[in-house]
N, C-alpha and C. Protein backbone atom coordinates (compact mmCIF):
# COMPACT_ATOMS: atom_id res chain seq x y z
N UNK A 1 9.97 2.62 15.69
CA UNK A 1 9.65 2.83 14.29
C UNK A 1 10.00 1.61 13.44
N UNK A 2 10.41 0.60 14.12
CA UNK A 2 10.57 -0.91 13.15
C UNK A 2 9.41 -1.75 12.78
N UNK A 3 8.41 -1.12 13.19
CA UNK A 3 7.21 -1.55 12.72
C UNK A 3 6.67 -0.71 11.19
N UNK A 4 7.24 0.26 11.25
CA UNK A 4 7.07 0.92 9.87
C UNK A 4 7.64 0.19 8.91
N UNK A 5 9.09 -0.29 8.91
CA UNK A 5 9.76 -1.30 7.81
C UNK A 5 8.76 -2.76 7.69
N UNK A 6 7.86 -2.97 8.70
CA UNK A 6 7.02 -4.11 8.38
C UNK A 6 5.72 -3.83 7.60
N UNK A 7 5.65 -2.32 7.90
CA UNK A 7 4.24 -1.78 7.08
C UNK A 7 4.53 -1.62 5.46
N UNK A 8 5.56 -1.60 5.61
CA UNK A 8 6.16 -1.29 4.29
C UNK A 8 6.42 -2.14 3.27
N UNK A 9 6.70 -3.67 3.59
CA UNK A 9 6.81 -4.62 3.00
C UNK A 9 5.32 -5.71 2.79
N UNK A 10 4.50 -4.50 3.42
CA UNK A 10 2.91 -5.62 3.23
C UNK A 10 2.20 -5.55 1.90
N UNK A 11 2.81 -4.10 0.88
CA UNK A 11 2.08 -4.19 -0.52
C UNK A 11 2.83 -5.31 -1.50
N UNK A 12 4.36 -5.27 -1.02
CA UNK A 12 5.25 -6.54 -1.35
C UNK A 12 4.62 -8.01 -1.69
N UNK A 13 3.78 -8.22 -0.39
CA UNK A 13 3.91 -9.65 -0.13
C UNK A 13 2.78 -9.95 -0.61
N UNK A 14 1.77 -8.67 0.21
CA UNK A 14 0.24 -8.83 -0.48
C UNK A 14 0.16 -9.39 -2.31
N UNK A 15 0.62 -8.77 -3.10
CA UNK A 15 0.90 -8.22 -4.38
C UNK A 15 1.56 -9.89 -5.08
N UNK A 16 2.68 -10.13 -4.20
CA UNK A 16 3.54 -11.24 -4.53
C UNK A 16 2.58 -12.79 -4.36
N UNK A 17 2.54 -12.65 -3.11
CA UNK A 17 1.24 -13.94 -2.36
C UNK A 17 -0.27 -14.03 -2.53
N UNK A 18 -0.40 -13.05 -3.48
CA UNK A 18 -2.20 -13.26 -3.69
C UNK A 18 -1.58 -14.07 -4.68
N UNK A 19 -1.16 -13.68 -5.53
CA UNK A 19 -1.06 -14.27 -7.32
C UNK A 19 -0.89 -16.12 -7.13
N UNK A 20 -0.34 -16.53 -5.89
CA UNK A 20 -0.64 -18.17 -6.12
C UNK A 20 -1.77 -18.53 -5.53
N UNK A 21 -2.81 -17.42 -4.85
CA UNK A 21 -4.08 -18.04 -4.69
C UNK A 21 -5.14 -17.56 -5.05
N UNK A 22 -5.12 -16.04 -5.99
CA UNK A 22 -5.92 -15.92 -6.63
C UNK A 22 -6.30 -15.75 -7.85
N UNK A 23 -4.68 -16.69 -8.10
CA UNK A 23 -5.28 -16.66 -9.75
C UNK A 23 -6.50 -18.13 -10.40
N UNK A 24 -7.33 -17.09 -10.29
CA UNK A 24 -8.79 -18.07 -10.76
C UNK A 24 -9.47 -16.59 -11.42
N UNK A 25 -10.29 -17.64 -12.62
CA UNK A 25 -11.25 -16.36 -13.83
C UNK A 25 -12.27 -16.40 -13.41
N UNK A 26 -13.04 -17.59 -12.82
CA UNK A 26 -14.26 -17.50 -12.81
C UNK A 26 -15.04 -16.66 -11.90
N UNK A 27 -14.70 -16.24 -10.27
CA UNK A 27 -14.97 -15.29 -9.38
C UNK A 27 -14.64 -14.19 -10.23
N UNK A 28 -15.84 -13.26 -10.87
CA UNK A 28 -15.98 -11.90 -11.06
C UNK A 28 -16.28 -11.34 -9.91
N UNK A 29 -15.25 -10.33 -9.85
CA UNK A 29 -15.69 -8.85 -8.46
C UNK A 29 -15.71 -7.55 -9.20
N UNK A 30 -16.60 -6.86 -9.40
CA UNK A 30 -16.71 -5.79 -10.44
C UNK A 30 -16.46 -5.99 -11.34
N UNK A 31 -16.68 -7.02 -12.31
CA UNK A 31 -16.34 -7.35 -13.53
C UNK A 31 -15.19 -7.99 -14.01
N UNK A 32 -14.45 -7.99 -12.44
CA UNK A 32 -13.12 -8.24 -12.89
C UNK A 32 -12.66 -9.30 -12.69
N UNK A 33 -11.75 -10.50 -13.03
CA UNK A 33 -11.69 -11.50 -12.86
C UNK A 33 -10.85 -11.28 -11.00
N UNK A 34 -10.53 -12.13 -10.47
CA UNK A 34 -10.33 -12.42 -9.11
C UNK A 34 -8.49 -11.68 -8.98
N UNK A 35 -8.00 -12.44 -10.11
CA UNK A 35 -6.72 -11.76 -9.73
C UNK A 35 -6.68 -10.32 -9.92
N UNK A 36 -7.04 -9.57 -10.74
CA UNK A 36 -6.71 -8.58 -10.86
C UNK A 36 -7.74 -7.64 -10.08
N UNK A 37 -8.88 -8.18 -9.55
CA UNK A 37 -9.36 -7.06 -8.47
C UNK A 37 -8.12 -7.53 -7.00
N UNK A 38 -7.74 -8.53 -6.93
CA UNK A 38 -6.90 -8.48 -5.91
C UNK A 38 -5.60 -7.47 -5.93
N UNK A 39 -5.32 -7.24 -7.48
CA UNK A 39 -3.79 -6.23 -7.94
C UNK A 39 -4.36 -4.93 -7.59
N UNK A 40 -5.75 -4.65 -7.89
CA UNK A 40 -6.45 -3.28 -7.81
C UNK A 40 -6.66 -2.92 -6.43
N UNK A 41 -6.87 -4.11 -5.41
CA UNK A 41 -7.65 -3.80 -4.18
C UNK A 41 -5.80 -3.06 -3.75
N UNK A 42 -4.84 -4.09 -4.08
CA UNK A 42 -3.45 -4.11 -3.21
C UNK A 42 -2.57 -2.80 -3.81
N UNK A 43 -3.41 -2.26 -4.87
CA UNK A 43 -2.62 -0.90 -5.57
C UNK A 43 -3.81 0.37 -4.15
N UNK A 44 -4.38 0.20 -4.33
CA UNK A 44 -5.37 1.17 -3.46
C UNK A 44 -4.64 1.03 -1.72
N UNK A 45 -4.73 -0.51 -1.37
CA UNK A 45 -3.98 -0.49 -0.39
C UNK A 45 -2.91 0.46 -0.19
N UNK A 46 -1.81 0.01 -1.13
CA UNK A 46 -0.51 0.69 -0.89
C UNK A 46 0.12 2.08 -0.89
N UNK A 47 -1.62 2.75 -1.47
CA UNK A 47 -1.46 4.24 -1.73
C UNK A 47 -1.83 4.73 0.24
N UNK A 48 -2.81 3.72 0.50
CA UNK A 48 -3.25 3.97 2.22
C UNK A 48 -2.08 3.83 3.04
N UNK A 49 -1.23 2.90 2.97
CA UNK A 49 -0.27 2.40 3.39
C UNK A 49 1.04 3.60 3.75
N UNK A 50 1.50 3.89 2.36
CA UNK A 50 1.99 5.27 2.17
C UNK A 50 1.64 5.93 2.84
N UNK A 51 0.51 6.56 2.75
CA UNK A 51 0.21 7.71 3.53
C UNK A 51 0.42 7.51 5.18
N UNK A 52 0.21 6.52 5.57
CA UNK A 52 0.18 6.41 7.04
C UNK A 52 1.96 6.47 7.10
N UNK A 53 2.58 5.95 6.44
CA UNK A 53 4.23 5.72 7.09
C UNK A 53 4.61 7.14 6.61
N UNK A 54 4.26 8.01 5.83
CA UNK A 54 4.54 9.41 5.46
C UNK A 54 3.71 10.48 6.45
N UNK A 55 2.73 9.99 7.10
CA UNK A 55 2.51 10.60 8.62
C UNK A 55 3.48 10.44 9.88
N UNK A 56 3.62 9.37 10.08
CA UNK A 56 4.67 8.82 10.70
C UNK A 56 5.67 9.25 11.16
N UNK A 57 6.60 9.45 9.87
CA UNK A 57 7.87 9.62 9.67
C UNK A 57 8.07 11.19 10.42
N UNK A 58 8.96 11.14 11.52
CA UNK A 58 9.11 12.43 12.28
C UNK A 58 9.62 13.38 11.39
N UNK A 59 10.76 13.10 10.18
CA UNK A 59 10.82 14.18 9.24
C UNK A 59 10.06 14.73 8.55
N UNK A 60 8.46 14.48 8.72
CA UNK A 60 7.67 15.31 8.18
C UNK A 60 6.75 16.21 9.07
N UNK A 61 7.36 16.38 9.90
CA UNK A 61 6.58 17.10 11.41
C UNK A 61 6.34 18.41 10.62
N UNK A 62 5.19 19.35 11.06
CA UNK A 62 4.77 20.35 10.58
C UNK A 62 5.59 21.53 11.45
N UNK A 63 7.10 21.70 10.94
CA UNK A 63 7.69 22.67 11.77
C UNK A 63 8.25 23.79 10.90
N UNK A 64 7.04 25.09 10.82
CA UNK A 64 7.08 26.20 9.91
C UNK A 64 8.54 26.54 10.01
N UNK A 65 8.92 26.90 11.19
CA UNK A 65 10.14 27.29 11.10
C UNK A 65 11.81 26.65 10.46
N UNK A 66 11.20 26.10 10.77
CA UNK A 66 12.16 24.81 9.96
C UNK A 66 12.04 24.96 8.13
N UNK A 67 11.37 24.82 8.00
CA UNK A 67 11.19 24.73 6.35
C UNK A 67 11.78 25.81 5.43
N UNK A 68 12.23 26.15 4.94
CA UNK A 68 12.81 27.22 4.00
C UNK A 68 11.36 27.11 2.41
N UNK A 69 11.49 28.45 2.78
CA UNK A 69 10.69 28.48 0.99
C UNK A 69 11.79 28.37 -0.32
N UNK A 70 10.63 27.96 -1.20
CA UNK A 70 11.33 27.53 -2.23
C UNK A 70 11.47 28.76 -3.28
């Protein structure tokens, strides 16, 4: 599962390391200038991202019995 702590730090770097190479105005991608469809693409990412390490994670195993109602 130490590959999960690496999945985890990729919206980090993505997020951190686009911004010295894509900050440029003139490439429109949906209207949007370059950096900030890169902030948009890496916010969408990180919601995908999530979800896979919150599959993952054996504390979320689907074990009815286990669970107490609220």
């Amino acid at each position: 599962m130490a590959w999960v702590r690496y999945l985890a730090a990729l919206p980090f770097l993505g997020l951190l390391g686009g911004v010295f190479f894509f900050n440029r105005v003139t490439p429109l991608v949906f209207g949007m200038p370059l950096l900030l469809a890169w902030i948009v693409l890496w916010i969408l990412l990180t919601a995908a991202i999530m979800t896979i390490i919150y599959q993952c994670d054996p504390a979320n195993a689907d074990e009815p019995a286990r669970r107490t109602p609220r």
